[in-house]
C-alpha atoms as a PDB file:
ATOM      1  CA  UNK A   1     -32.535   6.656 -81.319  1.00  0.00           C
ATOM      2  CA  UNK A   2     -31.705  10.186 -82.586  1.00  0.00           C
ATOM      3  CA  UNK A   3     -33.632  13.047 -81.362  1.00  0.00           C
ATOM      4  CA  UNK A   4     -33.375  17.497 -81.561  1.00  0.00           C
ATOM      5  CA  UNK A   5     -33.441  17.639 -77.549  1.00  0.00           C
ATOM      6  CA  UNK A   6     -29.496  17.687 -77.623  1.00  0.00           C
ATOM      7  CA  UNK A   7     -29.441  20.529 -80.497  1.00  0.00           C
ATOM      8  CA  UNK A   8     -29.985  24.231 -79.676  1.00  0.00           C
ATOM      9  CA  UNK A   9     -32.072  27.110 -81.095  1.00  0.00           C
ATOM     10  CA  UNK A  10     -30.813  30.376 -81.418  1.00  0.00           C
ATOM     11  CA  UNK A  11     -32.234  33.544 -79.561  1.00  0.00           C
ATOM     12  CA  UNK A  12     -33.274  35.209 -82.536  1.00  0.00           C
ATOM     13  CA  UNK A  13     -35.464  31.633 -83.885  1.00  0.00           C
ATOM     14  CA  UNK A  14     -36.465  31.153 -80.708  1.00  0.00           C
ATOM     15  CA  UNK A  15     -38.198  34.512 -81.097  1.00  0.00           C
ATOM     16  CA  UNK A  16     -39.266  34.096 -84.019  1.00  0.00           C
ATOM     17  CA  UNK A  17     -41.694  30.881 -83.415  1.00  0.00           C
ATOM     18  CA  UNK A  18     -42.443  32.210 -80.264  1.00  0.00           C
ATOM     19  CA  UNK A  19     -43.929  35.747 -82.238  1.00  0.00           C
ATOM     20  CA  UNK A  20     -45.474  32.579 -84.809  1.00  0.00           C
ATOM     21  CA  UNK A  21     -47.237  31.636 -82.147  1.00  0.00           C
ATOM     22  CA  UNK A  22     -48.913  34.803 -81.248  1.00  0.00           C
ATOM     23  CA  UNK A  23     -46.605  35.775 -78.045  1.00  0.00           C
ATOM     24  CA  UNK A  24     -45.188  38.939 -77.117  1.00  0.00           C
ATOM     25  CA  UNK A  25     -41.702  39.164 -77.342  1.00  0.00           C
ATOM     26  CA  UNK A  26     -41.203  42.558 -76.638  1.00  0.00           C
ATOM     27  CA  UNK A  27     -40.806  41.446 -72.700  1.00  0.00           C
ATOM     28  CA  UNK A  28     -37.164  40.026 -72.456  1.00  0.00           C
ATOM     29  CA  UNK A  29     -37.345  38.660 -68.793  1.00  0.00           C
ATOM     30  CA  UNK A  30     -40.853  36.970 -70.134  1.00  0.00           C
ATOM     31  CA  UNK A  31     -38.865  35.224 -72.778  1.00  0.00           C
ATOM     32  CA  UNK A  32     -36.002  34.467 -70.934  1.00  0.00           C
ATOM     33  CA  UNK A  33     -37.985  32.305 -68.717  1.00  0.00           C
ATOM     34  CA  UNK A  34     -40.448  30.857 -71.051  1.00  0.00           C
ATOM     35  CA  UNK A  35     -37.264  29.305 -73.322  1.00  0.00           C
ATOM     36  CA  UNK A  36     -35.774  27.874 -69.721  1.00  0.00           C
ATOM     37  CA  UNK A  37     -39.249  26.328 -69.189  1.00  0.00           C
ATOM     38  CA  UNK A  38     -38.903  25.011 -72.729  1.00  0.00           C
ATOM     39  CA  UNK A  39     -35.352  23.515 -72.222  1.00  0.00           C
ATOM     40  CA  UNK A  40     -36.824  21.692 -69.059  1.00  0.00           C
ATOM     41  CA  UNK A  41     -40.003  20.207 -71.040  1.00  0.00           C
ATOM     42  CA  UNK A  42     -37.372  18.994 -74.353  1.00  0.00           C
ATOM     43  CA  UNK A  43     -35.421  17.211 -71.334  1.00  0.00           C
ATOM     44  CA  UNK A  44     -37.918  15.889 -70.177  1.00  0.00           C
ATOM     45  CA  UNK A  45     -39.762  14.720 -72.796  1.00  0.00           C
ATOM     46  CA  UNK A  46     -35.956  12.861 -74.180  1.00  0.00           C
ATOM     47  CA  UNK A  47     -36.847  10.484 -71.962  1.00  0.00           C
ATOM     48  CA  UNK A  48     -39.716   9.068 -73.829  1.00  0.00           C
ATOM     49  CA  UNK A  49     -37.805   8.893 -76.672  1.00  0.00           C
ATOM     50  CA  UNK A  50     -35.890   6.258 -74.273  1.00  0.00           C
ATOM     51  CA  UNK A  51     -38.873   3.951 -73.338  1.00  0.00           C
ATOM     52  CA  UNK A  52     -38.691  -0.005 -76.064  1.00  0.00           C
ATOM     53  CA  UNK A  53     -42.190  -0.541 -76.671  1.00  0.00           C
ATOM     54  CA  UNK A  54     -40.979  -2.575 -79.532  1.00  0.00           C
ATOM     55  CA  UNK A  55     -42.364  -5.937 -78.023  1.00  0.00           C
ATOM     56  CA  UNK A  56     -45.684  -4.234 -76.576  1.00  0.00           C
ATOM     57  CA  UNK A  57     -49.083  -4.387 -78.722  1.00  0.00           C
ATOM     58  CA  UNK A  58     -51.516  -1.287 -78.412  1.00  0.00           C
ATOM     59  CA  UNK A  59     -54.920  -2.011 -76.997  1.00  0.00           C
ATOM     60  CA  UNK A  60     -57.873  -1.607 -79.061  1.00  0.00           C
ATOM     61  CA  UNK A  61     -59.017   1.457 -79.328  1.00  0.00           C
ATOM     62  CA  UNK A  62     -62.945  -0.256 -80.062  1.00  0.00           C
ATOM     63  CA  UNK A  63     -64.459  -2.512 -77.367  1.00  0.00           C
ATOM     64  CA  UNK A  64     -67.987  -3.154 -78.466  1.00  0.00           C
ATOM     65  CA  UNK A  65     -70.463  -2.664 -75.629  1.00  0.00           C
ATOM     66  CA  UNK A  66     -72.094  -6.105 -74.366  1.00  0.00           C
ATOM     67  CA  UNK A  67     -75.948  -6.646 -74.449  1.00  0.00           C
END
């Protein structure tokens, strides 16, 4: 299955969604190691994109309470 985790973001977007978000970016260092932090997570998280739960059925999400 294709995923982004393999593609990479630019300094400058990454900047820019971190300012979206309401962050300061003015701290360099700060950013540095919040978009390392972020690299680790996307790895990571690749891995779910890994899991088959093709032949699995979800519970329900409802189960009445018995009298």
């Amino acid at each position: 299955m294709s995923n982004d985790v393999d593609s990479t973001i630019s300094d400058q977007a990454f900047l820019r969604v971190a300012a979206a978000q309401g962050l300061d970016t003015s701290d360099q260092e700060r950013m540095a190691d919040l978009r390392g932090r972020v690299a680790l997570m996307r790895q990571g998280l690749a891995r779910v994109y890994e899991i088959d739960v093709s032949g699995a059925e979800s519970p329900s999400v409802f189960v009445p309470a018995r009298r």
